[in-house]
Protein backbone atom coordinates (compact mmCIF):
# COMPACT_ATOMS: atom_id res chain seq x y z
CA UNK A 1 -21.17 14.21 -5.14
CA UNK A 2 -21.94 12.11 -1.93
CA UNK A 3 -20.13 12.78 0.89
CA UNK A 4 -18.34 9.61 2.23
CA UNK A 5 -17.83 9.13 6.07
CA UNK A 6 -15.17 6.91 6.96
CA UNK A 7 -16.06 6.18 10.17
CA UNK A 8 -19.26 4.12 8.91
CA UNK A 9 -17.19 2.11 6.41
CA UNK A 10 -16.09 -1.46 7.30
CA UNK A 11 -12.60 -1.61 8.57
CA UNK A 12 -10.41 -4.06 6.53
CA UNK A 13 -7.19 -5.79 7.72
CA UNK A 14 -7.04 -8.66 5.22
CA UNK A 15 -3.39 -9.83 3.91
CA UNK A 16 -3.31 -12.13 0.81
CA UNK A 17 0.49 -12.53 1.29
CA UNK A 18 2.66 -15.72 1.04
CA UNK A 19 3.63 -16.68 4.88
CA UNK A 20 5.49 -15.65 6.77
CA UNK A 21 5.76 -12.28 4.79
CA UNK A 22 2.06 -11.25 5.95
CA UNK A 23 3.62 -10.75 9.73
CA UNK A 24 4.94 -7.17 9.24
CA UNK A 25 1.52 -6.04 7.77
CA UNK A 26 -0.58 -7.39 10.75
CA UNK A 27 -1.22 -3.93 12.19
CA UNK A 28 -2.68 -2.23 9.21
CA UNK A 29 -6.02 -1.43 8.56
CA UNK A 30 -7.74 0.07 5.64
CA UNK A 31 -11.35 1.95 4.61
CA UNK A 32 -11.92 1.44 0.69
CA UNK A 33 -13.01 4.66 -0.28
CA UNK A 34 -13.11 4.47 -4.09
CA UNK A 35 -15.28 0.97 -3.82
CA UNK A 36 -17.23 3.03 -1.04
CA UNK A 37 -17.78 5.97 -4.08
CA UNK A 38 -18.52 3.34 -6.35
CA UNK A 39 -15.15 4.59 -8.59
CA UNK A 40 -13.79 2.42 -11.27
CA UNK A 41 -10.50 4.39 -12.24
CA UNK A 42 -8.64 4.42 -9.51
CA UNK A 43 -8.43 2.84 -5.68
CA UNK A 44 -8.29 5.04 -2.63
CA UNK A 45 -8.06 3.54 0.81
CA UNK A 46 -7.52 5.58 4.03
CA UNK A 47 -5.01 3.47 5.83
CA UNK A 48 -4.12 2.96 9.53
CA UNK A 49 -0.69 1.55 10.41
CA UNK A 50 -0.98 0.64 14.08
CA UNK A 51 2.75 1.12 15.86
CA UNK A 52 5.82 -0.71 14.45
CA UNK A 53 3.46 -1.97 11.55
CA UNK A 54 4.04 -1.94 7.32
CA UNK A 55 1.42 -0.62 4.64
CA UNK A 56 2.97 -3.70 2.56
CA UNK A 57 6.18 -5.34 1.39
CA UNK A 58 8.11 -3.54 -0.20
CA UNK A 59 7.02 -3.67 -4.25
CA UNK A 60 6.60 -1.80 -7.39
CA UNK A 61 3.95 -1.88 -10.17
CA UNK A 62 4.61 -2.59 -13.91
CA UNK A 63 0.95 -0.87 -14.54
CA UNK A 64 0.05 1.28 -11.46
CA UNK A 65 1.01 4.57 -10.59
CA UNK A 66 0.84 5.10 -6.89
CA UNK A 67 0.24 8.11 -4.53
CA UNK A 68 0.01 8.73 -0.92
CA UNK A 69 -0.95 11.75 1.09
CA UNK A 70 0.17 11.69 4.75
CA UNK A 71 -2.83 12.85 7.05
CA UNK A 72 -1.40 11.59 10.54
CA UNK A 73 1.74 10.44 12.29
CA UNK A 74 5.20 10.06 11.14
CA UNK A 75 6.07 6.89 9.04
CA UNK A 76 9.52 6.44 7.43
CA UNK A 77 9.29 5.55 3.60
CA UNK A 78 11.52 2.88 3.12
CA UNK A 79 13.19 2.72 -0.58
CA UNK A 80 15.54 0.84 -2.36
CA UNK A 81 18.86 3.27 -1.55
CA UNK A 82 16.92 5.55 0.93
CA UNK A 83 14.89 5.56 3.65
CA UNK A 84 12.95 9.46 4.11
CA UNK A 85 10.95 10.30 7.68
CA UNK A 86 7.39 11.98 6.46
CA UNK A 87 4.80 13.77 8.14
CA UNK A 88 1.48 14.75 8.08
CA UNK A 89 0.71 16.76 4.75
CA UNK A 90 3.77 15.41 2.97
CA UNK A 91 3.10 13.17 -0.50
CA UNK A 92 5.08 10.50 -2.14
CA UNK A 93 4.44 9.47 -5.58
CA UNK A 94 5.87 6.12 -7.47
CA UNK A 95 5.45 5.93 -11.16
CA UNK A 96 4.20 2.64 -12.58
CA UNK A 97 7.17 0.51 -14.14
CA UNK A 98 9.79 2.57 -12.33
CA UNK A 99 11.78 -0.54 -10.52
CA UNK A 100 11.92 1.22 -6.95
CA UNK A 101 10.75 -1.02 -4.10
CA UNK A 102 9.04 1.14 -1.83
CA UNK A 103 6.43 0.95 1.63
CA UNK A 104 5.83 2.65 4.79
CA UNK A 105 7.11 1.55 8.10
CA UNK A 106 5.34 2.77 11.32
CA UNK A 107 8.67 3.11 13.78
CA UNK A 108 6.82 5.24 16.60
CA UNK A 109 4.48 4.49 18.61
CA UNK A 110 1.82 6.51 18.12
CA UNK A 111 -0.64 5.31 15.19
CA UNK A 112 -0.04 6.41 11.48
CA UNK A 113 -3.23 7.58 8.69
CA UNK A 114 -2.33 7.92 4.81
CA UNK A 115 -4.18 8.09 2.05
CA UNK A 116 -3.48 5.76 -1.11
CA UNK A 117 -4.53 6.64 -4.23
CA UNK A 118 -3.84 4.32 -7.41
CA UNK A 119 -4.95 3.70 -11.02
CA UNK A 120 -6.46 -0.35 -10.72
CA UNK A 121 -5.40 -2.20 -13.84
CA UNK A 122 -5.32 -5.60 -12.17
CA UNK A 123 -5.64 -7.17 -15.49
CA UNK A 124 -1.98 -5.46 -16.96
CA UNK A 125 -0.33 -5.25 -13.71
CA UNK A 126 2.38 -7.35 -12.24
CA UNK A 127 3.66 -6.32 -8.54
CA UNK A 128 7.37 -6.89 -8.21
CA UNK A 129 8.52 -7.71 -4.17
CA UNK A 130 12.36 -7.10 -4.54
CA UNK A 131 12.99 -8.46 -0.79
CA UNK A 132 11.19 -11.49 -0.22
CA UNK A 133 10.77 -14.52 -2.70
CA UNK A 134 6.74 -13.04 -3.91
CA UNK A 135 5.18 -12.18 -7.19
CA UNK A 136 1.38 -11.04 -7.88
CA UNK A 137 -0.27 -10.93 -11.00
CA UNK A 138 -3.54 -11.58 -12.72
CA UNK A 139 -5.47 -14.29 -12.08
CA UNK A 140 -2.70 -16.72 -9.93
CA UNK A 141 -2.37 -13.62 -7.33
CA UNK A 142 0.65 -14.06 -5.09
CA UNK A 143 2.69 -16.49 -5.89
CA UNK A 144 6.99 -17.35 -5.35
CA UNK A 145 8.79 -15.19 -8.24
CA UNK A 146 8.52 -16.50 -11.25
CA UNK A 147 11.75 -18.17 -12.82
CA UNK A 148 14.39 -16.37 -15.23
């Protein structure tokens, strides 16, 4: 089992988001450690939410389930009827095709480190945005929501 360092991994901060929704996200920063590992399963990035940044908009998945594992700071997890402060060691999980718009919000100003962990099934998925006019599936990407 190799041991992966993530201080030698490139540090990502690309955004793929319709304007102006990519604003909120502009302080994040991720390490791929899965690609890193060479896993095909599942994605884990170690993410850094610089102060009053998001880790996205807030979304669900039709065909990924989602985890995250707190390692530093204290982000509030922003749902659809809650919003729950976390801190370092505490998880959140969100089930695949459970409707529940969810993300993190770094209110402090000190940064914040998680861990995501998801199965990748790019190919089934479709990534619901319930606040913003945005869509993503396979192969268009992001797009405006899709009519009724």
């Amino acid at each position: 089992m190799p041991k992966i360092t993530p201080a030698t991994l490139p540090t990502l901060t690309t955004c793929g988001y319709l304007p102006p929704h990519h604003l909120p996200v502009a302080g994040r920063s991720w390490q791929a450690i899965a690609t890193a590992g060479r896993l095909t399963q599942f994605g884990a990035n170690l993410v850094t939410l610089a102060p009053g940044a998001w880790s996205s908009q807030r979304h669900w998945h039709t065909a990924e389930d989602e985890l995250i594992v707190i390692l530093t700071g204290h982000p509030t997890l922003v749902e659809d009827a809650t919003e729950t402060a976390l801190a370092p060691g505490d998880l959140a999980t969100f089930a695949a095709g459970h409707p529940n718009g969810h993300h993190l919000q770094n209110r402090t100003p000190a940064p914040v480190t998680f861990l995501a962990i998801g199965t990748d099934h790019p190919a089934t998925d479709q990534c619901h945005y319930p606040d913003i006019d945005m869509f993503w599936s396979e192969p268009t990407g992001f797009t405006t929501k899709p009519a009724l």
